[in-house]
Protein backbone atom coordinates (compact mmCIF):
# COMPACT_ATOMS: atom_id res chain seq x y z
CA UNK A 1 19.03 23.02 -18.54
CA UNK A 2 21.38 24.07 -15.42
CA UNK A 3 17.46 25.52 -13.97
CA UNK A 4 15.79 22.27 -14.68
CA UNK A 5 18.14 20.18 -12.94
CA UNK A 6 17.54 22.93 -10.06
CA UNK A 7 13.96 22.20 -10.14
CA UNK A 8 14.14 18.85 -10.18
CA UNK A 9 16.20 18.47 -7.03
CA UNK A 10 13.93 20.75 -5.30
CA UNK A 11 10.89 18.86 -6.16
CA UNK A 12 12.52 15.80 -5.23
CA UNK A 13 13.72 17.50 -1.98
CA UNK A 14 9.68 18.55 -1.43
CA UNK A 15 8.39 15.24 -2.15
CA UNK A 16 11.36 13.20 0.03
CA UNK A 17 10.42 16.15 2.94
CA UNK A 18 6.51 15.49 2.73
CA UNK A 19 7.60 11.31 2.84
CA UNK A 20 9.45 11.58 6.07
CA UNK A 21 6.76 14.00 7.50
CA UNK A 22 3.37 11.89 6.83
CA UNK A 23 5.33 8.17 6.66
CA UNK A 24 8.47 8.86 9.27
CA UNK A 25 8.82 4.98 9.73
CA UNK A 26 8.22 4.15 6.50
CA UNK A 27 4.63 2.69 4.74
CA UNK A 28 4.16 0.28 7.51
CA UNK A 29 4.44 -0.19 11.25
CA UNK A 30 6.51 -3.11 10.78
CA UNK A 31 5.75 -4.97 14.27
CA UNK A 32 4.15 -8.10 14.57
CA UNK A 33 1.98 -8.09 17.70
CA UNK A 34 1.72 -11.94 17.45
CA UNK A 35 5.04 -12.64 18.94
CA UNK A 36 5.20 -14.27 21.99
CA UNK A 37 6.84 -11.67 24.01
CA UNK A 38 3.68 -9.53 23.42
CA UNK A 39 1.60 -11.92 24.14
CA UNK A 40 3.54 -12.47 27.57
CA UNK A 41 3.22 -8.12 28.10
CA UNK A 42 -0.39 -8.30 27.07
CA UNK A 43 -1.35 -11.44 29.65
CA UNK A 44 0.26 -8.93 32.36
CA UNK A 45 -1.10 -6.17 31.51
CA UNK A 46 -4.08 -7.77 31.57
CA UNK A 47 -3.67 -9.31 35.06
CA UNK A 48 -2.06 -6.21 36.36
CA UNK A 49 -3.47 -2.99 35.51
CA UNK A 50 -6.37 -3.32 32.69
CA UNK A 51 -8.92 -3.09 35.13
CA UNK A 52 -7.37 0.25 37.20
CA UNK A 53 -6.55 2.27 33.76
CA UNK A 54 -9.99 1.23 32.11
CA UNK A 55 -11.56 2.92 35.01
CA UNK A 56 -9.43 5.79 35.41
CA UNK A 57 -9.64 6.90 31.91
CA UNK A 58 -13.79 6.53 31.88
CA UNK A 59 -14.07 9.25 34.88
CA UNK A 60 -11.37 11.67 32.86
CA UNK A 61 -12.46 10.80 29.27
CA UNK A 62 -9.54 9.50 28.21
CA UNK A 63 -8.29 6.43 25.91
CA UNK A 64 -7.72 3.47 28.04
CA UNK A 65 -5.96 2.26 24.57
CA UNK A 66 -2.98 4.90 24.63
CA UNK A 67 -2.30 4.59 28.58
CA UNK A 68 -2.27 0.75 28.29
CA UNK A 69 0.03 1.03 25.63
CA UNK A 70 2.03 3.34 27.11
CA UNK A 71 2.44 0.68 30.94
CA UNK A 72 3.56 -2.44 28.01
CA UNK A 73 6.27 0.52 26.82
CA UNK A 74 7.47 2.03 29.94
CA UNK A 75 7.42 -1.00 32.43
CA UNK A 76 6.51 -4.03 30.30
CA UNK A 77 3.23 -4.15 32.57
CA UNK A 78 5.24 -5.74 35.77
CA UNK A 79 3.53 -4.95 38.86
CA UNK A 80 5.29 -3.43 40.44
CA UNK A 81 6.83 -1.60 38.11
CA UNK A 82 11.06 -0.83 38.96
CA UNK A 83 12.08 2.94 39.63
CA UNK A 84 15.07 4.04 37.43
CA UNK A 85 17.67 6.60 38.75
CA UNK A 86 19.21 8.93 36.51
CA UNK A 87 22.71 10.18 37.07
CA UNK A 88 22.90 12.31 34.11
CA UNK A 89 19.54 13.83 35.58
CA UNK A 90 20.72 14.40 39.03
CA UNK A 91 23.94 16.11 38.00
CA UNK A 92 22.22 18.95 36.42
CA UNK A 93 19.66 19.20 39.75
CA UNK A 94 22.78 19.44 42.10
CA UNK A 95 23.76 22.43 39.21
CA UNK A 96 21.27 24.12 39.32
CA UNK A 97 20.92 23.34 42.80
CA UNK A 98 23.87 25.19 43.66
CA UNK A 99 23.57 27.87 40.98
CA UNK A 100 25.99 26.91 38.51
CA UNK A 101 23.33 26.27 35.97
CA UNK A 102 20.58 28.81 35.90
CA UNK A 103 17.81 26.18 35.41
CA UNK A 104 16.87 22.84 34.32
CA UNK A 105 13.76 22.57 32.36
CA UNK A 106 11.30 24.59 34.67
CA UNK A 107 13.38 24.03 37.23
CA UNK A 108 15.25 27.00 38.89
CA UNK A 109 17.88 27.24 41.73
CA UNK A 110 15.00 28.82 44.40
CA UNK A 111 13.60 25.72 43.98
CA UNK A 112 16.26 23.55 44.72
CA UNK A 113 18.20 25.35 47.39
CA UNK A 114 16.91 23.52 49.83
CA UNK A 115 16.74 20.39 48.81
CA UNK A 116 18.99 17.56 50.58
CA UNK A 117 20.88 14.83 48.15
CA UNK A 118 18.32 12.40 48.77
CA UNK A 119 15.40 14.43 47.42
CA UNK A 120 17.39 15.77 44.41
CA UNK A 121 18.08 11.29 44.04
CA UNK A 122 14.26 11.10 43.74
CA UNK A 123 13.59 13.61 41.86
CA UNK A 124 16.28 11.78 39.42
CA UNK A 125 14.16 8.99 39.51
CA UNK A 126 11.34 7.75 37.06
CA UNK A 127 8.64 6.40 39.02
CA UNK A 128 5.08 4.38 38.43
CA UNK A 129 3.52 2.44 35.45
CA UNK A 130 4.86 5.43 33.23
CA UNK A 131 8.28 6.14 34.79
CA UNK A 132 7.37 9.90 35.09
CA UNK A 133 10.91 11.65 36.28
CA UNK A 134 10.38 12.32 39.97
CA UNK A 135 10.90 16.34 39.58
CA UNK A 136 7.74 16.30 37.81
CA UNK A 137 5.59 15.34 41.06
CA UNK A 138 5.49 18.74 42.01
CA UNK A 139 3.61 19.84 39.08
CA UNK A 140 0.84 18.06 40.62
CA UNK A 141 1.25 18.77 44.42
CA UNK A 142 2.95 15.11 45.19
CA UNK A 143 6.03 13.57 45.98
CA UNK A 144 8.16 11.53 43.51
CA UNK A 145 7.52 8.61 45.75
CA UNK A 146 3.61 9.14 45.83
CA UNK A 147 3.99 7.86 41.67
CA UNK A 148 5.11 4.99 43.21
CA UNK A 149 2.28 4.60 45.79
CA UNK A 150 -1.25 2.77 45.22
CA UNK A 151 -2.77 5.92 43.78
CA UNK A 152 0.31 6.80 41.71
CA UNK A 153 -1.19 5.62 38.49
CA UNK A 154 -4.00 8.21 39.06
CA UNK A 155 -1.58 10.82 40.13
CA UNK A 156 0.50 9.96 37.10
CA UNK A 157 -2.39 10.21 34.34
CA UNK A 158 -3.52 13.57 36.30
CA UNK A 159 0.24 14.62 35.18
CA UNK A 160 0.12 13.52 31.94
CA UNK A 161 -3.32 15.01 30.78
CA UNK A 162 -2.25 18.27 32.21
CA UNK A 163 0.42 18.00 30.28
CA UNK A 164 -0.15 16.57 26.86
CA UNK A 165 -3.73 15.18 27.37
CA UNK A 166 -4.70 17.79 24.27
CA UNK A 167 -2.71 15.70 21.35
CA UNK A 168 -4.88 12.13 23.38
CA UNK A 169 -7.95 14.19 23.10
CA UNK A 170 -7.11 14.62 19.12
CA UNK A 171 -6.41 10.69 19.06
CA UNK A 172 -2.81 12.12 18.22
CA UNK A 173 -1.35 9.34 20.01
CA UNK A 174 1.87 9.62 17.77
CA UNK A 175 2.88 12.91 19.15
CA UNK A 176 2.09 11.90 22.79
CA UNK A 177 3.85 8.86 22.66
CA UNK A 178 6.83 11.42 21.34
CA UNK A 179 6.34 13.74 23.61
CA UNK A 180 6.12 11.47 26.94
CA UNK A 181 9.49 9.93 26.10
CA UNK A 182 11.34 13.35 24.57
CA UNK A 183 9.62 16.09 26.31
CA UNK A 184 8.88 17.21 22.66
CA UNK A 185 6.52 16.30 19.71
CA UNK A 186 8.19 14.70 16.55
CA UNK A 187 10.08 17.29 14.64
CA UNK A 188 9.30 18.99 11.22
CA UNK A 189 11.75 16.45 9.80
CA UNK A 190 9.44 13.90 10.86
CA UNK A 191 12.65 11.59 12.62
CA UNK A 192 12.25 9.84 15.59
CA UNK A 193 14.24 11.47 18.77
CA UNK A 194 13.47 8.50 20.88
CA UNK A 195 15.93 6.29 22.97
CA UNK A 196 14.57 3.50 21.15
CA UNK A 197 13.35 4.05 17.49
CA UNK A 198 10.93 1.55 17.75
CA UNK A 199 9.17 3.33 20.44
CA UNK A 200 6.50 5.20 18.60
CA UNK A 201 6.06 2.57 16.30
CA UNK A 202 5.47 -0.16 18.61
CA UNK A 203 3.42 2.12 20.92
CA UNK A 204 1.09 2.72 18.23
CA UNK A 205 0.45 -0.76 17.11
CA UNK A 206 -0.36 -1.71 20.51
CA UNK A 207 -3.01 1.41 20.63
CA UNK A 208 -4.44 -0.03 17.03
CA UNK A 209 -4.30 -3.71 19.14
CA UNK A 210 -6.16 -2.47 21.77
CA UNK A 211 -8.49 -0.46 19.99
CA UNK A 212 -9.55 -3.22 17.57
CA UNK A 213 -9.69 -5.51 20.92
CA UNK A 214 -12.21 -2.56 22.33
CA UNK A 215 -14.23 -2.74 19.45
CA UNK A 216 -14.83 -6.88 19.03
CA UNK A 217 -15.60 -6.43 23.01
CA UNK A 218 -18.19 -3.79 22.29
CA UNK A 219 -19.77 -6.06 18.97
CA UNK A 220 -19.97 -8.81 21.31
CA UNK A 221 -21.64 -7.44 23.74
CA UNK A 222 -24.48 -5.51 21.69
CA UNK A 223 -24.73 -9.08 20.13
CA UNK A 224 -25.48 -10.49 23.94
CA UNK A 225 -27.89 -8.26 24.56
CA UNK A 226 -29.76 -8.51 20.97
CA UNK A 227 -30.05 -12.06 21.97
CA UNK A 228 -31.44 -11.56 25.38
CA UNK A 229 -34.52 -9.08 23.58
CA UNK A 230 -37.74 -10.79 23.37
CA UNK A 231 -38.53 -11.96 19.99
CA UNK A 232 -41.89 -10.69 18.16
CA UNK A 233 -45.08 -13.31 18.36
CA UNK A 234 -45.58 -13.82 14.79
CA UNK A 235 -49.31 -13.38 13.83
């Protein structure tokens, strides 16, 4: 009896473990993309940057739907998007600048040395339509301040398909969406490590939004030009 009660809370264990993993919100995305607020982020987006990330992500092959979900999540599609400082960030740049931390991230203190306070404060600073942190201009041969500029969205999508652009490729938008605001995909355990919970879930719905938006575009326009074909003389 004592081992069937043991195998029971195992399997239950198993079964709870394989929930959290395929369903970690739950059954259902939960967010209604009718609300007005999202109507008011979709209208600018719209206005704002539709256009630029549409034609971006044609030349590199990419989906237009994640990256305009990912402008309504990371600067609610106001142009132009604020720059965020972050103190916590800086502190461990001025440690590592003067090597009492060995490294931060990929960062090391040969890097840093000879970097003035100002430069360490942008490269504490998320920048662009995607609030990349500043330190990772570099990767890319740029300034933080260029993510800021009028090619930073470019720049920025450059950064971001060198750097998770695989798990977009595989339409695995929940792990990129993870990754871009943790540094890390979602865990084994299937929990959220985002700043806001909702994050992944609401980035996703908008990619589904956008997607089915994509796809009544494309009917619509196959429709147009069916109706523009000569018709056949009957005989």
């Amino acid at each position: 009896m004592r081992n069937q009660l043991l195998w029971l809370i195992v399997f239950i264990l198993f079964i709870y473990f394989l929930y959290r993993l395929y369903f970690p919100n739950g059954l259902g995305l939960n967010f209604e993309t009718s609300k007005p607020d999202t109507m008011y982020y979709l209208a600018k987006l719209r206005a704002n940057y539709a256009e630029e990330v549409e034609e971006i992500c044609a030349e590199r092959k990419l989906s237009a739907e994640y990256f305009k979900a990912l402008i309504i999540l990371e600067c609610s599609a106001e142009k132009p998007p604020q720059s965020r400082f972050e103190p916590k960030v800086y502190e461990r740049l001025q440690e590592v600048r003067s090597n009492k931390k060995p490294r931060y991230g990929n960062l090391k203190h040969g890097q840093l040395k000879n970097l003035t306070d100002e430069q360490l404060h942008d490269m504490a600073t998320s920048w662009g339509v995607f609030q990349l942190m500043g330190y990772h201009a570099q990767d890319i041969g740029i300034t933080p301040r260029d993510l800021q500029g009028a090619d930073g969205m470019r720049q920025a999508i450059l950064w971001i398909e060198k750097a998770y652009g695989a798990h977009i490729r595989k339409n695995d938008f929940a792990n990129a969406l993870h990754i871009h605001n943790t540094g890390k995909p979602i865990p084994i355990t299937g929990e959220y490590e985002t700043h806001d919970p909702k994050y992944v879930p609401r980035g996703l719905a908008f990619i589904t939004l956008f997607q089915e938006e994509k796809i009544k575009k494309e009917a619509e326009k196959n429709q147009k030009a069916d109706s523009l074909q000569p018709k056949a003389e009957n005989k």
